[in-house]
C-alpha atoms as a PDB file:
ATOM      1  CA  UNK A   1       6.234 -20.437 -10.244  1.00  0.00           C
ATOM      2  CA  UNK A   2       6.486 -16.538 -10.878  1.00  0.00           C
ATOM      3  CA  UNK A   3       9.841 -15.187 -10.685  1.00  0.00           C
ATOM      4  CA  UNK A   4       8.318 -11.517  -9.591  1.00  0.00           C
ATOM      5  CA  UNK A   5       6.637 -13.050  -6.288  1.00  0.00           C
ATOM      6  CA  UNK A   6       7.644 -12.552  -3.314  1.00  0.00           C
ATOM      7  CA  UNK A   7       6.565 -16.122  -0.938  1.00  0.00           C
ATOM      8  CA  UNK A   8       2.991 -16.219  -1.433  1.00  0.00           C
ATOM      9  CA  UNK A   9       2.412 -12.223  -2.115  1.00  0.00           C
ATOM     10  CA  UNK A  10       2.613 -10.057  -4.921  1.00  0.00           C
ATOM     11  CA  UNK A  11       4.162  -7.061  -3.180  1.00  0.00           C
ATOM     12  CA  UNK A  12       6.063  -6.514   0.112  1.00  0.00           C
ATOM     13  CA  UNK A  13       4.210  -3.247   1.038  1.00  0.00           C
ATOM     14  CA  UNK A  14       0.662  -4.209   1.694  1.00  0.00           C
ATOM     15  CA  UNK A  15       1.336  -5.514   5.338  1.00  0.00           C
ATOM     16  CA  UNK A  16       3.119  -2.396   6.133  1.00  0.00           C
ATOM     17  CA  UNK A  17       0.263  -0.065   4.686  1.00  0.00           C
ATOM     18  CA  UNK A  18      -2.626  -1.587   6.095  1.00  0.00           C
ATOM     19  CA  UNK A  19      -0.648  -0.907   9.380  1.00  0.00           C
ATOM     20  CA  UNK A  20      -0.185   2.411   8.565  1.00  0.00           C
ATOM     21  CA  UNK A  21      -3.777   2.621   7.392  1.00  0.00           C
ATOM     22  CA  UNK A  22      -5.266   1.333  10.719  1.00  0.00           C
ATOM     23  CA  UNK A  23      -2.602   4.007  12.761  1.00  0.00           C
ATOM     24  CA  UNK A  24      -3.229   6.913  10.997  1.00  0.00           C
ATOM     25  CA  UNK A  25      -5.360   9.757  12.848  1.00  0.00           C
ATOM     26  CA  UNK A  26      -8.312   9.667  12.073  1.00  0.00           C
ATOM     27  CA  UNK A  27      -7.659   5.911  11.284  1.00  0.00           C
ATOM     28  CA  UNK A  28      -8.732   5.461   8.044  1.00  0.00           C
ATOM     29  CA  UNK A  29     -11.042   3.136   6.065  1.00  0.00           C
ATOM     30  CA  UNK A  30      -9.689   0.920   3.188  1.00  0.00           C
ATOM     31  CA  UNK A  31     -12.303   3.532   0.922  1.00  0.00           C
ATOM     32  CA  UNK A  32     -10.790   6.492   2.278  1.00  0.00           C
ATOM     33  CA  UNK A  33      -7.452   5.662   1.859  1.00  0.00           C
ATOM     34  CA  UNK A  34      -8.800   5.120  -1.904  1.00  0.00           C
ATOM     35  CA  UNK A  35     -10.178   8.460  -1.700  1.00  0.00           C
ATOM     36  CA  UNK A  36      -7.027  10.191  -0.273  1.00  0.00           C
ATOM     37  CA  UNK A  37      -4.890   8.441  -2.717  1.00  0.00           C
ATOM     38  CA  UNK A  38      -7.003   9.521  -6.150  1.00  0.00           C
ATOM     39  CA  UNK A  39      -6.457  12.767  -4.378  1.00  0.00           C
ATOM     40  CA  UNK A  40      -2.929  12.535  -5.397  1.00  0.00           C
ATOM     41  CA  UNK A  41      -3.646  11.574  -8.950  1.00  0.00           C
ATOM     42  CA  UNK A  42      -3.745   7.846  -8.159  1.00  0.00           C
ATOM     43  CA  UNK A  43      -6.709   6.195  -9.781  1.00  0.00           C
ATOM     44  CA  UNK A  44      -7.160   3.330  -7.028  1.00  0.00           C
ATOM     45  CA  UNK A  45     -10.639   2.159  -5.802  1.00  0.00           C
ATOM     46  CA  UNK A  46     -11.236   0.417  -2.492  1.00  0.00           C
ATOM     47  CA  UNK A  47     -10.843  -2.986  -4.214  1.00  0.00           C
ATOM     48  CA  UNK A  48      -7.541  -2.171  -5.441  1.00  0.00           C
ATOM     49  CA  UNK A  49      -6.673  -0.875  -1.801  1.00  0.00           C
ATOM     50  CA  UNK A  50      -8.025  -4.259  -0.234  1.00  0.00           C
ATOM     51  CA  UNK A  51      -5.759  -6.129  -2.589  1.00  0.00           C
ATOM     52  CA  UNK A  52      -2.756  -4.347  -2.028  1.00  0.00           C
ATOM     53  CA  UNK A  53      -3.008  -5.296   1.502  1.00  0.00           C
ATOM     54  CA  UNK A  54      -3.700  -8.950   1.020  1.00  0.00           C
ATOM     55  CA  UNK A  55      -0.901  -8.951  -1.145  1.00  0.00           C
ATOM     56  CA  UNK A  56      -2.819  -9.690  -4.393  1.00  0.00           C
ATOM     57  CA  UNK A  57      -2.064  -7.173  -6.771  1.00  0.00           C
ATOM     58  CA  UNK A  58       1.206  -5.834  -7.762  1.00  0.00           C
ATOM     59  CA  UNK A  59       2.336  -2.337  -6.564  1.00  0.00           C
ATOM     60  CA  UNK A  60       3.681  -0.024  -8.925  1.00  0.00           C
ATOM     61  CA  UNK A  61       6.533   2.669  -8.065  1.00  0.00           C
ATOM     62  CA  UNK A  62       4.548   5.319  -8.463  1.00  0.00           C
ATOM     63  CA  UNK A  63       1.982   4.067  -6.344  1.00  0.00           C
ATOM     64  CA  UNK A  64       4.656   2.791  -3.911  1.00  0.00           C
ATOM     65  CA  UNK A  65       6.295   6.768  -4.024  1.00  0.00           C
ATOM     66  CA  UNK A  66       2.385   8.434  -3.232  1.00  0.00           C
ATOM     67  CA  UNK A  67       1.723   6.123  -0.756  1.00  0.00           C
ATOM     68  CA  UNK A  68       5.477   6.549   0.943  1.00  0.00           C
ATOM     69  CA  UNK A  69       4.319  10.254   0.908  1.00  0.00           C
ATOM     70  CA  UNK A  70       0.920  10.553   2.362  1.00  0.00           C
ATOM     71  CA  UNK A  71       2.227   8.160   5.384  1.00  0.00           C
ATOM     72  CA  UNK A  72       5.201  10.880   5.990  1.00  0.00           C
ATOM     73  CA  UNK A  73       7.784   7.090   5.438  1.00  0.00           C
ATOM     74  CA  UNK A  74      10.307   6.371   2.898  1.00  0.00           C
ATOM     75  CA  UNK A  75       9.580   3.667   0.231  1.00  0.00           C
ATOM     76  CA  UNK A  76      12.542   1.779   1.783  1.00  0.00           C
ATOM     77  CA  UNK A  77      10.136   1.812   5.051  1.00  0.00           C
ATOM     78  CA  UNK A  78       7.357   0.665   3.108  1.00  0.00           C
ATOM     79  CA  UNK A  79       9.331  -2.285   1.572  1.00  0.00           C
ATOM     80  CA  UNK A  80      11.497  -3.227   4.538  1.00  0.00           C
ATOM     81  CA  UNK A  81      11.389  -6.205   7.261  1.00  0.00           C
ATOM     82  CA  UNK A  82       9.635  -5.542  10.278  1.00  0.00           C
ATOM     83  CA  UNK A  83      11.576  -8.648  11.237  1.00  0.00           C
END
């Protein structure tokens, strides 16, 4: 068992911005949220984008911080319950 898992994921954010993703105006594609995001210095691809949201890759708090900020939410938003 990993002790940096969260349940069955590997991040607590990718439910929230695939959400955000599929709200935003224009709604945006998981490739051009990729795009936007290397437009901010991040150097993530689709794939990494798709995993993120599945909750198969690990989000870093950097990544969590330019991803907070393009979606106008906090990172605390990003991380909380929608519960």
């Amino acid at each position: 068992m990993y002790k940096n898992r969260l349940a069955d994921s590997n991040n607590r954010c990718g439910q929230k911005i695939a959400a955000l993703r599929k709200a935003h105006t224009p709604k945006l594609s998981q490739r051009a949220l990729a795009d936007q995001m290397q437009l901010q210095g991040l150097d993530l691809d689709k794939n990494a984008i798709q995993r993120i949201e599945a909750g198969k890759r690990f989000v870093t708090d950097i990544e969590l911080y330019v991803f907070a900020q393009f979606f106008g939410v906090t990172a605390d938003e990003l991380l909380g319950d929608d519960e």
